[in-house]
C-alpha atoms as a PDB file:
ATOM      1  CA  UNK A   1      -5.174  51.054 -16.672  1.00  0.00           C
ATOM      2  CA  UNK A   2      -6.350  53.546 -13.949  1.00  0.00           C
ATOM      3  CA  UNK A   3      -4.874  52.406 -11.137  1.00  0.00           C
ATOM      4  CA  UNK A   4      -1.436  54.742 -11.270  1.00  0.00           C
ATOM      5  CA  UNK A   5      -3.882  57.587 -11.921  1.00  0.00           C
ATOM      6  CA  UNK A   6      -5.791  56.753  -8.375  1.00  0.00           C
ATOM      7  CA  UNK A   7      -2.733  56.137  -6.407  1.00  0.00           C
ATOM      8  CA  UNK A   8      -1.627  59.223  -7.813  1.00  0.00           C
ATOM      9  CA  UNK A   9      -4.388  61.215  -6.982  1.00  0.00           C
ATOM     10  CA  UNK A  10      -4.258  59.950  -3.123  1.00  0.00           C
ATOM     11  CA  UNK A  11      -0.721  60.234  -2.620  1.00  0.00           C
ATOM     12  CA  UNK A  12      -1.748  64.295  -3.858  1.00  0.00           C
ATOM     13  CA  UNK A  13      -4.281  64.336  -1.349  1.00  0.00           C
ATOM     14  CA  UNK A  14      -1.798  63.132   1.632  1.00  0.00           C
ATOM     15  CA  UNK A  15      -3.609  59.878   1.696  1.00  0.00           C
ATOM     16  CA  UNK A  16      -2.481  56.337   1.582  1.00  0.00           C
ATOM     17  CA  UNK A  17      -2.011  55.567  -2.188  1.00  0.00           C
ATOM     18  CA  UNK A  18      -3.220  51.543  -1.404  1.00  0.00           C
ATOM     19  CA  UNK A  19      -6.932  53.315  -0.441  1.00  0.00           C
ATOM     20  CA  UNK A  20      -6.805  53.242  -4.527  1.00  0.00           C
ATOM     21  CA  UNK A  21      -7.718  49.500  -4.106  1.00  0.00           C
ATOM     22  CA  UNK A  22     -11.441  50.426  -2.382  1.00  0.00           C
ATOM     23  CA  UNK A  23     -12.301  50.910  -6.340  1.00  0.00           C
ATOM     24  CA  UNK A  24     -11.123  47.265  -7.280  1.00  0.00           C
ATOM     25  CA  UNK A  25     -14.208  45.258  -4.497  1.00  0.00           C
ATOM     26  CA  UNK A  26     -16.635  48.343  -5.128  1.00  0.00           C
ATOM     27  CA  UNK A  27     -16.391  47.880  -9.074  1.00  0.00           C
ATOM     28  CA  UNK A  28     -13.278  46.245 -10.217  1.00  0.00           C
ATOM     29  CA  UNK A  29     -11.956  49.454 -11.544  1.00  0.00           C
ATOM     30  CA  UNK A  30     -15.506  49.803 -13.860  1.00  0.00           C
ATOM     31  CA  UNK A  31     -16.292  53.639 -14.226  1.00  0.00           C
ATOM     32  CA  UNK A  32     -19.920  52.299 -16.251  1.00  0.00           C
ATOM     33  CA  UNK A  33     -20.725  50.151 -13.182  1.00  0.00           C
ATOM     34  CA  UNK A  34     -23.861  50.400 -11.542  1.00  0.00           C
ATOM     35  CA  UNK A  35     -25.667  48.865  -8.510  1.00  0.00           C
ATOM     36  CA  UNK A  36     -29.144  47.399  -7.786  1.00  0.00           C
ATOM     37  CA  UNK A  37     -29.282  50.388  -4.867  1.00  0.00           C
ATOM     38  CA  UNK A  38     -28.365  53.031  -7.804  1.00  0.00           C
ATOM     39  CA  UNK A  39     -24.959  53.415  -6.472  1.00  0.00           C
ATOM     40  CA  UNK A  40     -22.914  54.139  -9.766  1.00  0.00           C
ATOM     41  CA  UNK A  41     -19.471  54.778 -11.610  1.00  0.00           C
ATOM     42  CA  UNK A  42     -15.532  52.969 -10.556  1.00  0.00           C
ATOM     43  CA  UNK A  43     -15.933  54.669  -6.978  1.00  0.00           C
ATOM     44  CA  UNK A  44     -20.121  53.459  -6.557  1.00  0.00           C
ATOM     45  CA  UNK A  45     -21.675  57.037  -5.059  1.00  0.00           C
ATOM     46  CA  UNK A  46     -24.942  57.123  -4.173  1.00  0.00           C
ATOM     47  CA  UNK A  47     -26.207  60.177  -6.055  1.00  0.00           C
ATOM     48  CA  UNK A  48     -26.555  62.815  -2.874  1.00  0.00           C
ATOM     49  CA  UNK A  49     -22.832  61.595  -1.694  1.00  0.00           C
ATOM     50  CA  UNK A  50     -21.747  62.170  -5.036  1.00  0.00           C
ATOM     51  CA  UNK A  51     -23.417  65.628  -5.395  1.00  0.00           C
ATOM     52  CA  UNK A  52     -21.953  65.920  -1.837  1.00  0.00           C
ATOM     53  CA  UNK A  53     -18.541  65.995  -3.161  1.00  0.00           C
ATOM     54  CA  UNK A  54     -18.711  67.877  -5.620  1.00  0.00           C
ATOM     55  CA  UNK A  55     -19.950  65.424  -8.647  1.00  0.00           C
ATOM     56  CA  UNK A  56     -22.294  66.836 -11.268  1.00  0.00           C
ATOM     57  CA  UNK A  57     -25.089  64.694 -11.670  1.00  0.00           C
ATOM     58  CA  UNK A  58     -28.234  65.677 -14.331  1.00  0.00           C
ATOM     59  CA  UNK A  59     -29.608  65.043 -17.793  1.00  0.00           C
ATOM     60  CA  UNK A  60     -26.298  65.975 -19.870  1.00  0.00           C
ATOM     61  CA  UNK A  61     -23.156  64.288 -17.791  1.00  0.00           C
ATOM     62  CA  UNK A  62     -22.656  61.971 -14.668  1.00  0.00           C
ATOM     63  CA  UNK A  63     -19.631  62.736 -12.902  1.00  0.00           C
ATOM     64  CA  UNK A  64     -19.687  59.385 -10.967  1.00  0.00           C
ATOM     65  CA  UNK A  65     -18.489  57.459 -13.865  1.00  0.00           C
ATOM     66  CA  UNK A  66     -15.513  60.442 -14.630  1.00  0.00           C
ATOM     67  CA  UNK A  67     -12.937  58.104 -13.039  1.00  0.00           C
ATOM     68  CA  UNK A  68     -10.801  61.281 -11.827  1.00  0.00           C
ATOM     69  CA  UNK A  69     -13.065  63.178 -10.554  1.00  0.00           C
ATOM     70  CA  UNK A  70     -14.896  60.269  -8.288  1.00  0.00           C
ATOM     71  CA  UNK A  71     -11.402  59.496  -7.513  1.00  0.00           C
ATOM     72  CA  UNK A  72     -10.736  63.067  -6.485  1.00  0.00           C
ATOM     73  CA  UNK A  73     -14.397  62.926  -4.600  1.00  0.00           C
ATOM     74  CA  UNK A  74     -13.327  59.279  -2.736  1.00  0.00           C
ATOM     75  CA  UNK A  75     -10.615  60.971  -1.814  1.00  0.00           C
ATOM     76  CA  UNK A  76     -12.184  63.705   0.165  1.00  0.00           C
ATOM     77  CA  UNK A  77     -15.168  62.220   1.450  1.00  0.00           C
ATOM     78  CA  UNK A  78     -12.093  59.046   2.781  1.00  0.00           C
ATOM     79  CA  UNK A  79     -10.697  61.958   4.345  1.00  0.00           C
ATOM     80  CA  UNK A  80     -13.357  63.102   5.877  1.00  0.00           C
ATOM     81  CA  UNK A  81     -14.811  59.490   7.362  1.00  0.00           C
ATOM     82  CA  UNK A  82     -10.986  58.987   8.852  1.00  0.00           C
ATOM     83  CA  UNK A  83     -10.980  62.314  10.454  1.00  0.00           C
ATOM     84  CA  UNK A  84     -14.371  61.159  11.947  1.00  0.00           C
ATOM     85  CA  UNK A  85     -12.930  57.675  13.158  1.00  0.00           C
ATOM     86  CA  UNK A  86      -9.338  57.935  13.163  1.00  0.00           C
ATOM     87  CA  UNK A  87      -9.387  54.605  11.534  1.00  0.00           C
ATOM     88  CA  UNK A  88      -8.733  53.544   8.066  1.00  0.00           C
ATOM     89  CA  UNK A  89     -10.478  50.073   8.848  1.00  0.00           C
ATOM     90  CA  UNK A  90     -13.658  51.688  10.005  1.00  0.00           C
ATOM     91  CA  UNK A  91     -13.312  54.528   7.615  1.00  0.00           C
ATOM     92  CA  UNK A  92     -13.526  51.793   4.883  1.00  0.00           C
ATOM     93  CA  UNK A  93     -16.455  49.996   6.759  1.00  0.00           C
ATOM     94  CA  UNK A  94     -18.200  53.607   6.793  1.00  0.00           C
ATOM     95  CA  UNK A  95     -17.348  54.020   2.958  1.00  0.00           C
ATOM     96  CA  UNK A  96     -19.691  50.735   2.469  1.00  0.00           C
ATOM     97  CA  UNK A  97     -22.169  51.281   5.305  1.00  0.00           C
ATOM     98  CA  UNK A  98     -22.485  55.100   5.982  1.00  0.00           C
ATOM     99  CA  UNK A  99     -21.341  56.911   8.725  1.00  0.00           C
ATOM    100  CA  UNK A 100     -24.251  57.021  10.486  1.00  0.00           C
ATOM    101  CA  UNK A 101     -24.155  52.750  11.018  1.00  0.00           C
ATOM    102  CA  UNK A 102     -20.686  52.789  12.023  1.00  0.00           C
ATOM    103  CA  UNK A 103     -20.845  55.285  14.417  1.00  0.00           C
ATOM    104  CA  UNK A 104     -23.731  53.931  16.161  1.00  0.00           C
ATOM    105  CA  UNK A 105     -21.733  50.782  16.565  1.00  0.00           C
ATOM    106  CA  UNK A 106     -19.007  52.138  18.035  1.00  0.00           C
ATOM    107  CA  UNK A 107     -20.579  54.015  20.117  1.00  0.00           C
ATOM    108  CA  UNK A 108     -22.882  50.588  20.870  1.00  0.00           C
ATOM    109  CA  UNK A 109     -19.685  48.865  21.902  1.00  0.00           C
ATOM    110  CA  UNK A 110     -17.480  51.087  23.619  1.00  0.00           C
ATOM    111  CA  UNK A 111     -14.443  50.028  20.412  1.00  0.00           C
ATOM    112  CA  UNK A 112     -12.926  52.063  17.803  1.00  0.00           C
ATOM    113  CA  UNK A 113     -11.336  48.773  17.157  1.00  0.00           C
ATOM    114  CA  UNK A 114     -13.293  47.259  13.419  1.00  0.00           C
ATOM    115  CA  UNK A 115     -12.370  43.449  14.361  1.00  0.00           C
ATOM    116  CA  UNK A 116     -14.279  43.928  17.734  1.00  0.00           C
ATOM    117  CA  UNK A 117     -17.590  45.219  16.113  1.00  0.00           C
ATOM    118  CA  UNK A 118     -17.559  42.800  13.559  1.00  0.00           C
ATOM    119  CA  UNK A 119     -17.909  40.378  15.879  1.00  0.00           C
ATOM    120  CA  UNK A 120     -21.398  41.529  16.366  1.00  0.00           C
ATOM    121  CA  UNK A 121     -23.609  39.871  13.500  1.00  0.00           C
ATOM    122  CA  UNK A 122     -26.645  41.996  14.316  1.00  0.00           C
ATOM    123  CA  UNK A 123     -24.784  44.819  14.515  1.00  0.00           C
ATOM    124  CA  UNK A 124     -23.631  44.773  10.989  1.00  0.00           C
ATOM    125  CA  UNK A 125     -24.959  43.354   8.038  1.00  0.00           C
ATOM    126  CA  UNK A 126     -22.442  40.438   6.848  1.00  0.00           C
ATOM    127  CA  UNK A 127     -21.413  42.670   3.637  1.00  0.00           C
ATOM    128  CA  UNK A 128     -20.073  45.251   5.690  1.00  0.00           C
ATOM    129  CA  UNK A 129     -18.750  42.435   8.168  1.00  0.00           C
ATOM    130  CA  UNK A 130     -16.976  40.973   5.108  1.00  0.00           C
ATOM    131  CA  UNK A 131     -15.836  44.275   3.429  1.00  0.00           C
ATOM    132  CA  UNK A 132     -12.582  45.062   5.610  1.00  0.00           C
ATOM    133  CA  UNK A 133     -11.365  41.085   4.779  1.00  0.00           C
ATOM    134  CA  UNK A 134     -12.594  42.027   1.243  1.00  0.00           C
ATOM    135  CA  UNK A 135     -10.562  44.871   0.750  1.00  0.00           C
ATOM    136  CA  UNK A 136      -6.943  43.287   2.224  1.00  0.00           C
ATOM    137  CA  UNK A 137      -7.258  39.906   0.596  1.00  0.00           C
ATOM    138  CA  UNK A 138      -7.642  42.160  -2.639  1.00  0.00           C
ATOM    139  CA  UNK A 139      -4.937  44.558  -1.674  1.00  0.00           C
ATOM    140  CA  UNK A 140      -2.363  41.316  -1.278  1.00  0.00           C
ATOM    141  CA  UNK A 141      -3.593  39.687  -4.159  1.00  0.00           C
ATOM    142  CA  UNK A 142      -3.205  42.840  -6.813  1.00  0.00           C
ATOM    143  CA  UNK A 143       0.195  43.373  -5.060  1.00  0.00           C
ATOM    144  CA  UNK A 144       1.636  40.061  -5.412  1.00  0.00           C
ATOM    145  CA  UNK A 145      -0.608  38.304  -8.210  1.00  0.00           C
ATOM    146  CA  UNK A 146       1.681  35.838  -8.603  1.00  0.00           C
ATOM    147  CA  UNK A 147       2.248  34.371  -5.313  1.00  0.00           C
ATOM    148  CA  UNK A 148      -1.603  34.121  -5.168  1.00  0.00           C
ATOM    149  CA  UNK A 149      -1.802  31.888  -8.473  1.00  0.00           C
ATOM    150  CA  UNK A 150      -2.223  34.400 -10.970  1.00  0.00           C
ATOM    151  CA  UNK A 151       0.395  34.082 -13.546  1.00  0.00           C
ATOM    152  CA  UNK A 152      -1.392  34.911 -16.765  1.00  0.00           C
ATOM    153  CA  UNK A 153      -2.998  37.927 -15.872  1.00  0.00           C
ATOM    154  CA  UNK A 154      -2.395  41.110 -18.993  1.00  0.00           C
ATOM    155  CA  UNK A 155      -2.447  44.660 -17.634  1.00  0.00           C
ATOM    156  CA  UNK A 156      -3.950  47.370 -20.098  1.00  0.00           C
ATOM    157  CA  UNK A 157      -1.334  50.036 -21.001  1.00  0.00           C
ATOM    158  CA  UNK A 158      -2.230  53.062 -18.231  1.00  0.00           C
ATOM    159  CA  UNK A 159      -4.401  55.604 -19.744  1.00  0.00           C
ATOM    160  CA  UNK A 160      -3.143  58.588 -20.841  1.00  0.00           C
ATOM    161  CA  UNK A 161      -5.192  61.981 -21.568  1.00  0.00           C
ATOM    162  CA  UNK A 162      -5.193  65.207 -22.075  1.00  0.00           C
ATOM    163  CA  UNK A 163      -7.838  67.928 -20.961  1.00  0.00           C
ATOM    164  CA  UNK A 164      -9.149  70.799 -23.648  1.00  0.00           C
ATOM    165  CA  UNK A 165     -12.002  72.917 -23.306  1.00  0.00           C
ATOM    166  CA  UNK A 166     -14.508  72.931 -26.164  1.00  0.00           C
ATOM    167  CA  UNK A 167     -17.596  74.797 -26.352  1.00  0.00           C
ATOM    168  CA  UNK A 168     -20.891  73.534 -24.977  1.00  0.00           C
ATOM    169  CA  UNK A 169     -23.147  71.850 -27.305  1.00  0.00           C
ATOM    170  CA  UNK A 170     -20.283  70.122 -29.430  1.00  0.00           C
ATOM    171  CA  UNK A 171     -21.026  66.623 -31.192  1.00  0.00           C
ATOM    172  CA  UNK A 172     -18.923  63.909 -29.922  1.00  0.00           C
ATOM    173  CA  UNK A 173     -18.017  62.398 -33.662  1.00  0.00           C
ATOM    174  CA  UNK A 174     -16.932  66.275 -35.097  1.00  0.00           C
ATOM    175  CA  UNK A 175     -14.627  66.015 -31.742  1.00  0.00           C
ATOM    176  CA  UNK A 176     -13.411  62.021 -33.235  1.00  0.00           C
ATOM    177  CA  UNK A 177     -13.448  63.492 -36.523  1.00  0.00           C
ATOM    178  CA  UNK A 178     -10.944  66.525 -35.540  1.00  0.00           C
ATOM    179  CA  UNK A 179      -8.858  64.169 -33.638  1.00  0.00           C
ATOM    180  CA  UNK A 180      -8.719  61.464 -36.254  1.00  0.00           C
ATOM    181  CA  UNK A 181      -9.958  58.779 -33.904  1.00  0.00           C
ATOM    182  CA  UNK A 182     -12.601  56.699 -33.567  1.00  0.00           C
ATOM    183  CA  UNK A 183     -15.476  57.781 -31.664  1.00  0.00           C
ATOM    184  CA  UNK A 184     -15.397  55.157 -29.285  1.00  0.00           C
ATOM    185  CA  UNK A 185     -11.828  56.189 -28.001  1.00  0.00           C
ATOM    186  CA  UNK A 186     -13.643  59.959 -27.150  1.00  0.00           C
ATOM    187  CA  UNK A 187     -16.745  57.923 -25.426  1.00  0.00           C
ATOM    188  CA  UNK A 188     -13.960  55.748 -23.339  1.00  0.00           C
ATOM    189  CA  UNK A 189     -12.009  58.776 -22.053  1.00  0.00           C
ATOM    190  CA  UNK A 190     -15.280  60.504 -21.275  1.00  0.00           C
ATOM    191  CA  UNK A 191     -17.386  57.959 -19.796  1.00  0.00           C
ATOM    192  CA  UNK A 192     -19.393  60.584 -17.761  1.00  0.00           C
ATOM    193  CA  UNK A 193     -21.113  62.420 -21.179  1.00  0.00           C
ATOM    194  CA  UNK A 194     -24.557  60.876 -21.410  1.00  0.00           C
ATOM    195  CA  UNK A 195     -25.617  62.398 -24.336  1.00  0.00           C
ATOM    196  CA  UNK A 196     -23.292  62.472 -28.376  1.00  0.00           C
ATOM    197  CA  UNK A 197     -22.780  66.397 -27.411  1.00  0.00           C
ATOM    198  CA  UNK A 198     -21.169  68.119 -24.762  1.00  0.00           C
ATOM    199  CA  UNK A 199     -23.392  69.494 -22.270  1.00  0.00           C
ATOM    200  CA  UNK A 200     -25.700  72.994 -23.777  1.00  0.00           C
ATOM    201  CA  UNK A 201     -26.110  74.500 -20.533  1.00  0.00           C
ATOM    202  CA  UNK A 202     -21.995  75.284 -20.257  1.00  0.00           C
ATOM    203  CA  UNK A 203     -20.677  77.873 -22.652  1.00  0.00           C
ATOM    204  CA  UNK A 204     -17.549  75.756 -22.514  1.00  0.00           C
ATOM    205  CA  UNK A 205     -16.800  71.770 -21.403  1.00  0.00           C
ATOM    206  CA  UNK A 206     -13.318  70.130 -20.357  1.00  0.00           C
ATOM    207  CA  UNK A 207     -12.885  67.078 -22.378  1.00  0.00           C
ATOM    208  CA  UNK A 208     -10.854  64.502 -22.096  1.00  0.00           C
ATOM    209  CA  UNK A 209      -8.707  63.557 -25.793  1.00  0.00           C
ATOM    210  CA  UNK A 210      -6.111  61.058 -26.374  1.00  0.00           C
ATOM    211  CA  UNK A 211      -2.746  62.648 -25.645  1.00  0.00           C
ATOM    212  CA  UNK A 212      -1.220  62.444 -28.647  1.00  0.00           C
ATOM    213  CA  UNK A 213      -4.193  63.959 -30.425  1.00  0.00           C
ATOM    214  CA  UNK A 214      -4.707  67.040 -28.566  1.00  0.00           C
ATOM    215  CA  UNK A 215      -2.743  68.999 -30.779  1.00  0.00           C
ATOM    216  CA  UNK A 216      -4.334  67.555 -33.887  1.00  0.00           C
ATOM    217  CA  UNK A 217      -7.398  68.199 -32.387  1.00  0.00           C
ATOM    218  CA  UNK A 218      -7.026  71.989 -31.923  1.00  0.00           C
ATOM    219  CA  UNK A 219      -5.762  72.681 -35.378  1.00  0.00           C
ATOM    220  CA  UNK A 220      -8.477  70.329 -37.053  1.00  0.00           C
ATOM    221  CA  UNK A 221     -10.819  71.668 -34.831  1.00  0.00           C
ATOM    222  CA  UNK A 222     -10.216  75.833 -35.034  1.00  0.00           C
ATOM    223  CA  UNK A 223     -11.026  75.342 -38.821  1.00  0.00           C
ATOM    224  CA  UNK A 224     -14.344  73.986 -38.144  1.00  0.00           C
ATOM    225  CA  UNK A 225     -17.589  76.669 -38.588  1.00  0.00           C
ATOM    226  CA  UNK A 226     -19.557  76.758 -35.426  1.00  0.00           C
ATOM    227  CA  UNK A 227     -22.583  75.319 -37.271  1.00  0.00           C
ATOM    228  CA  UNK A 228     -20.919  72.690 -38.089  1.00  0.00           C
ATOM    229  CA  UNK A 229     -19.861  71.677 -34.244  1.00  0.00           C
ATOM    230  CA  UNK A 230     -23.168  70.070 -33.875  1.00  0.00           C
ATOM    231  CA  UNK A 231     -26.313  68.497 -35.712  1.00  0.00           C
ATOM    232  CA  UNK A 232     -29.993  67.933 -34.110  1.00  0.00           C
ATOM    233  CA  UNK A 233     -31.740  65.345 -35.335  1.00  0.00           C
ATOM    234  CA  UNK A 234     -35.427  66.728 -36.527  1.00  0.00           C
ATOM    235  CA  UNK A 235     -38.687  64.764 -35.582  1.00  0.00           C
ATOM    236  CA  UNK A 236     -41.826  66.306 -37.124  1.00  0.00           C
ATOM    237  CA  UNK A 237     -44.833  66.027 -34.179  1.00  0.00           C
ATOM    238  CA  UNK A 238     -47.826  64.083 -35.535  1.00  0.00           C
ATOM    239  CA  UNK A 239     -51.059  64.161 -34.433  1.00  0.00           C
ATOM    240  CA  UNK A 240     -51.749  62.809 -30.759  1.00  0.00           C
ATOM    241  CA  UNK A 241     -47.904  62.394 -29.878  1.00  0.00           C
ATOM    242  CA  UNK A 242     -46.893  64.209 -26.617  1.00  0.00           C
ATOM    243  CA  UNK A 243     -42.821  65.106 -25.990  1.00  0.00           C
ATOM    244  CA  UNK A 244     -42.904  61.930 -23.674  1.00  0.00           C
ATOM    245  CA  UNK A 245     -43.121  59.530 -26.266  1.00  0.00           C
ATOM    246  CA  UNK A 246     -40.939  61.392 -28.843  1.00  0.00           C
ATOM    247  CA  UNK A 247     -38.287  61.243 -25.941  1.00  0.00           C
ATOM    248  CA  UNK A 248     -39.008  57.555 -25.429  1.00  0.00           C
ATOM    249  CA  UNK A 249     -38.905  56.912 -28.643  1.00  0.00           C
ATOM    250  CA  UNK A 250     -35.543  58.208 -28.960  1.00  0.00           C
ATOM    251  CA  UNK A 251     -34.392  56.860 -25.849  1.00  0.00           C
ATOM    252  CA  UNK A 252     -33.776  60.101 -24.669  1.00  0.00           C
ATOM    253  CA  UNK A 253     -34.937  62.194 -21.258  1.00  0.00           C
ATOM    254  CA  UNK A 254     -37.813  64.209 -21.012  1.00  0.00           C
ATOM    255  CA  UNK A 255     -35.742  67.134 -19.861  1.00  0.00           C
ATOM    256  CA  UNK A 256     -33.534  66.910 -23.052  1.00  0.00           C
ATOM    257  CA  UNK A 257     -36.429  67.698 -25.522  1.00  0.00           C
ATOM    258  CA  UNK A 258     -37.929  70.026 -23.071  1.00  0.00           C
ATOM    259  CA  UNK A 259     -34.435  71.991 -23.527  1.00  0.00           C
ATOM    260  CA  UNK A 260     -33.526  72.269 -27.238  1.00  0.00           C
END
């Protein structure tokens, strides 16, 4: 369901639309995944790469798992790891690795050439070894499923969306409620919102609403009082309790109570 959306997206930035495959070994197209080493979302940033490129990371959203905008972010930081190599094979290696790795074997064995250095078992670790392999075996079996064995496979119907800005501090189910959809079809598109309310700190939020809602959104939606747009829930403090256990008691962050 996303893939036409990343190839899209790297064919935009002048890049080769098949790099849209990385996402498939890193994740499998997941934009909830998440790693043992914290990586996280469909594109698996580490949270200073992410916040590298541009991805908003704190208590309200987490723009790793926004499948377009870590696309748009893998796009750039791809860009810039090629420019540094002039290689998509050890661009890709440097996407799993770092930079930092790569370059240091190059440099260790006089190659730009990926094959050559992965030669080298103590050079690499064997899941950076493997990764290039990884990548084209995936890349020829998405392509040509069939001739690979898979012959019963169902694609999802490519998602389709369109952006509105709301204000800040808007609950997610008055947004379902305007669009007359269910609330898990808002959560789906906007896999990045952490919280049931867009974020308080921005006097207005881009959300994502099914397309063929959006207008049914804005007239169900320019009706509603601003008072209405969002509801707190109300915990009276009793004796003893400090705002770390009402927050873990909601299974919320510290930094959310501390704010409203």
């Amino acid at each position: 369901r996303y893939l036409p959306m990343l190839k899209d997206i790297f064919r935009q930035s002048g890049l080769p639309e098949d790099l849209a495959y990385i996402a498939l070994i890193e994740s499998g197209f997941n934009p909830n995944a998440k790693s043992r080493a914290r990586a996280v979302g469909m594109w698996q940033f580490m949270k200073w790469t992410g916040k590298r490129y541009g991805l908003k990371v704190d208590s309200w959203v987490e723009e790793r798992r926004d499948p377009e905008k870590a696309t748009r972010a893998a796009a750039k930081y791809l860009k810039d790891l090629y420019g540094l190599f002039n290689s998509w094979h050890l661009a890709a290696a440097s996407y799993n690795a770092g930079e930092g790795r790569i370059m240091r074997a190059v440099k260790k064995h006089k190659t730009d050439d990926f094959w050559v250095v992965a030669k080298y078992k103590k050079t690499l670790k064997r899941e950076t070894r493997d990764y290039i392999p990884k990548y084209i075996a995936a890349l020829l079996i998405a392509k040509e499923p069939a001739k690979y064995g898979f012959t019963d496979i169902e694609y999802q119907p490519q998602i389709s969306y369109e952006k509105v800005n709301i204000p800040g501090a808007t609950d997610l189910r008055v947004i379902a409620k305007a669009c007359e959809c269910p609330i898990d079809e808002i959560k789906e598109l906007n896999p990045q919102l952490l919280r049931w309310f867009t974020p308080p700190t921005d006097l207005e939020y881009e959300i994502k609403l099914p397309k063929e809602k959006a207008a049914l959104f804005q007239a169900n939606f320019a009706v509603i009082p601003p008072q209405e747009r969002l509801n707190f829930l109300l915990h009276k403090v009793k004796r003893g309790e400090t705002l770390l256990l009402i927050a873990k008691k909601y299974g919320a962050p510290l930094d959310s109570v501390l704010y409203l």
